[in-house]
Protein backbone atom coordinates (compact mmCIF):
# COMPACT_ATOMS: atom_id res chain seq x y z
CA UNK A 1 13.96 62.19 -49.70
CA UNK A 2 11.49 59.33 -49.52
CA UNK A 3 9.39 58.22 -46.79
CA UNK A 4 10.90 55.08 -45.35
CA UNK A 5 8.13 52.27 -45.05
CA UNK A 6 9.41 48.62 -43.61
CA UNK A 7 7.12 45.41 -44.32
CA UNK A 8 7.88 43.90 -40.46
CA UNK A 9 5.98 41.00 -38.88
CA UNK A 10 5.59 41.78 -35.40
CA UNK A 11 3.45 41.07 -32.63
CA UNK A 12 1.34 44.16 -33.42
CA UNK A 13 -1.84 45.34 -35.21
CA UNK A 14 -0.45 46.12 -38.71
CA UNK A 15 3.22 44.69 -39.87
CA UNK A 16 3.76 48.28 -41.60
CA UNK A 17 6.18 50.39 -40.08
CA UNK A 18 7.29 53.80 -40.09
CA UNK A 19 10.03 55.94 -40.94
CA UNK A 20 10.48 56.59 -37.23
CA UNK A 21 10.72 52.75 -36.46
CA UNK A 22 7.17 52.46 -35.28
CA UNK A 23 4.07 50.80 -36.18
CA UNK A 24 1.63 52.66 -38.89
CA UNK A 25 -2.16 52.71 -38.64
CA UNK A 26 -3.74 50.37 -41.48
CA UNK A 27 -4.80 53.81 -42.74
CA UNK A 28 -2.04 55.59 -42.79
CA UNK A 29 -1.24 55.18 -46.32
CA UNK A 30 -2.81 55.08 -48.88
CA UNK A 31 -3.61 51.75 -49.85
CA UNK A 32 -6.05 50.08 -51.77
CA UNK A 33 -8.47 47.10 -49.76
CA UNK A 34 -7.70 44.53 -51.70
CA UNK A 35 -3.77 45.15 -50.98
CA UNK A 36 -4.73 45.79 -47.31
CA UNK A 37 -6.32 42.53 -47.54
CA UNK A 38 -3.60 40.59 -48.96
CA UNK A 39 -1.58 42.28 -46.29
CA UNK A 40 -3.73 41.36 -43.03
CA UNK A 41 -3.81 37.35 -44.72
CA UNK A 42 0.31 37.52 -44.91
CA UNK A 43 0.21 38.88 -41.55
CA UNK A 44 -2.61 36.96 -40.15
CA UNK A 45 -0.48 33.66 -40.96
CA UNK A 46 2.56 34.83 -39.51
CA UNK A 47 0.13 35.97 -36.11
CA UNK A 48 -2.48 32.78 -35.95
CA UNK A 49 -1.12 30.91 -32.69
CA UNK A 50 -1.38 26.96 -33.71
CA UNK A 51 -2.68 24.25 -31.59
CA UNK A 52 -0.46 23.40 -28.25
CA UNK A 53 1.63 26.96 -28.68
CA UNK A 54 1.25 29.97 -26.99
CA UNK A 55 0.88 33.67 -28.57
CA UNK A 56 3.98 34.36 -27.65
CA UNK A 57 6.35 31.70 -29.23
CA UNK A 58 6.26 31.72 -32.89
CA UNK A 59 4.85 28.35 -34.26
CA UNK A 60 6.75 25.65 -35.67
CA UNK A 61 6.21 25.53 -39.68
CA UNK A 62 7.73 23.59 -42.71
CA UNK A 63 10.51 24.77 -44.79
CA UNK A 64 8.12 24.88 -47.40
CA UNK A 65 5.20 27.13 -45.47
CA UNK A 66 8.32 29.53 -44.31
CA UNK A 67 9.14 30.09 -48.10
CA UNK A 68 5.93 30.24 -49.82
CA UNK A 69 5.61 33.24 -46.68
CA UNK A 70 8.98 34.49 -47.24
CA UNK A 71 8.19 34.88 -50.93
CA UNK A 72 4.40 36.65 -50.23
CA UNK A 73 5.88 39.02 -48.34
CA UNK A 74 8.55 40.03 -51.23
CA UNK A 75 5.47 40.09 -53.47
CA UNK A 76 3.26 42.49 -51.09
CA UNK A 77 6.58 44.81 -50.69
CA UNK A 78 6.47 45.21 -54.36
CA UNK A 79 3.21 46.10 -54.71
CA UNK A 80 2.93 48.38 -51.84
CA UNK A 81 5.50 49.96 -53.41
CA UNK A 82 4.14 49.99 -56.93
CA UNK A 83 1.06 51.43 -55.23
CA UNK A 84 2.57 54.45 -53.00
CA UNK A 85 4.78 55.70 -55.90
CA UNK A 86 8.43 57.49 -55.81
CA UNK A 87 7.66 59.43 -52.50
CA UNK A 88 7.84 56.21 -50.75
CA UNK A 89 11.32 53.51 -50.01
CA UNK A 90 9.54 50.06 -48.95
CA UNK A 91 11.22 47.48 -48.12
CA UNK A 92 10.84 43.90 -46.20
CA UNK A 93 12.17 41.83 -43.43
CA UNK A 94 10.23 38.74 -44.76
């Protein structure tokens, strides 16, 4: 059966989550950098608070911005699970 792995923008340190509905460690799979680092700038841009919000409201953003995101994240789902092989289900809530 494959490990479950869910693409999840959250408040958290890393938007990969577990099979046991938890956060992962960045290093818990293995990943290559320059996918990790396509991962922290999707996440990053999802997480960066915007002038006059607070943390803890999620920031106003164009139709436009919320697609070109939406799609990114469909994009980094495939390749994460290009890169982890059969022994891995990923999918995304983006």
């Amino acid at each position: 059966m494959p490990i479950r792995v869910l693409l999840y923008a959250d408040y958290c340190d890393w938007p990969l989550w577990g099979p046991r509905g938890g956060p992962l460690d960045e290093d818990d799979l293995p990943l290559s950098e320059p996918l990790k680092d396509r991962v922290k700038a999707w996440f990053n841009a999802y997480d960066r608070p915007r002038e006059g919000w607070p943390l803890w409201v999620a920031p106003p953003g164009t139709i436009d911005e919320e697609r070109a995101w939406t799609d990114e994240g469909a994009a980094i789902t495939r390749l994460i699970a290009a890169e982890l092989g059969p022994d891995y289900e990923v999918s995304s809530d983006a």
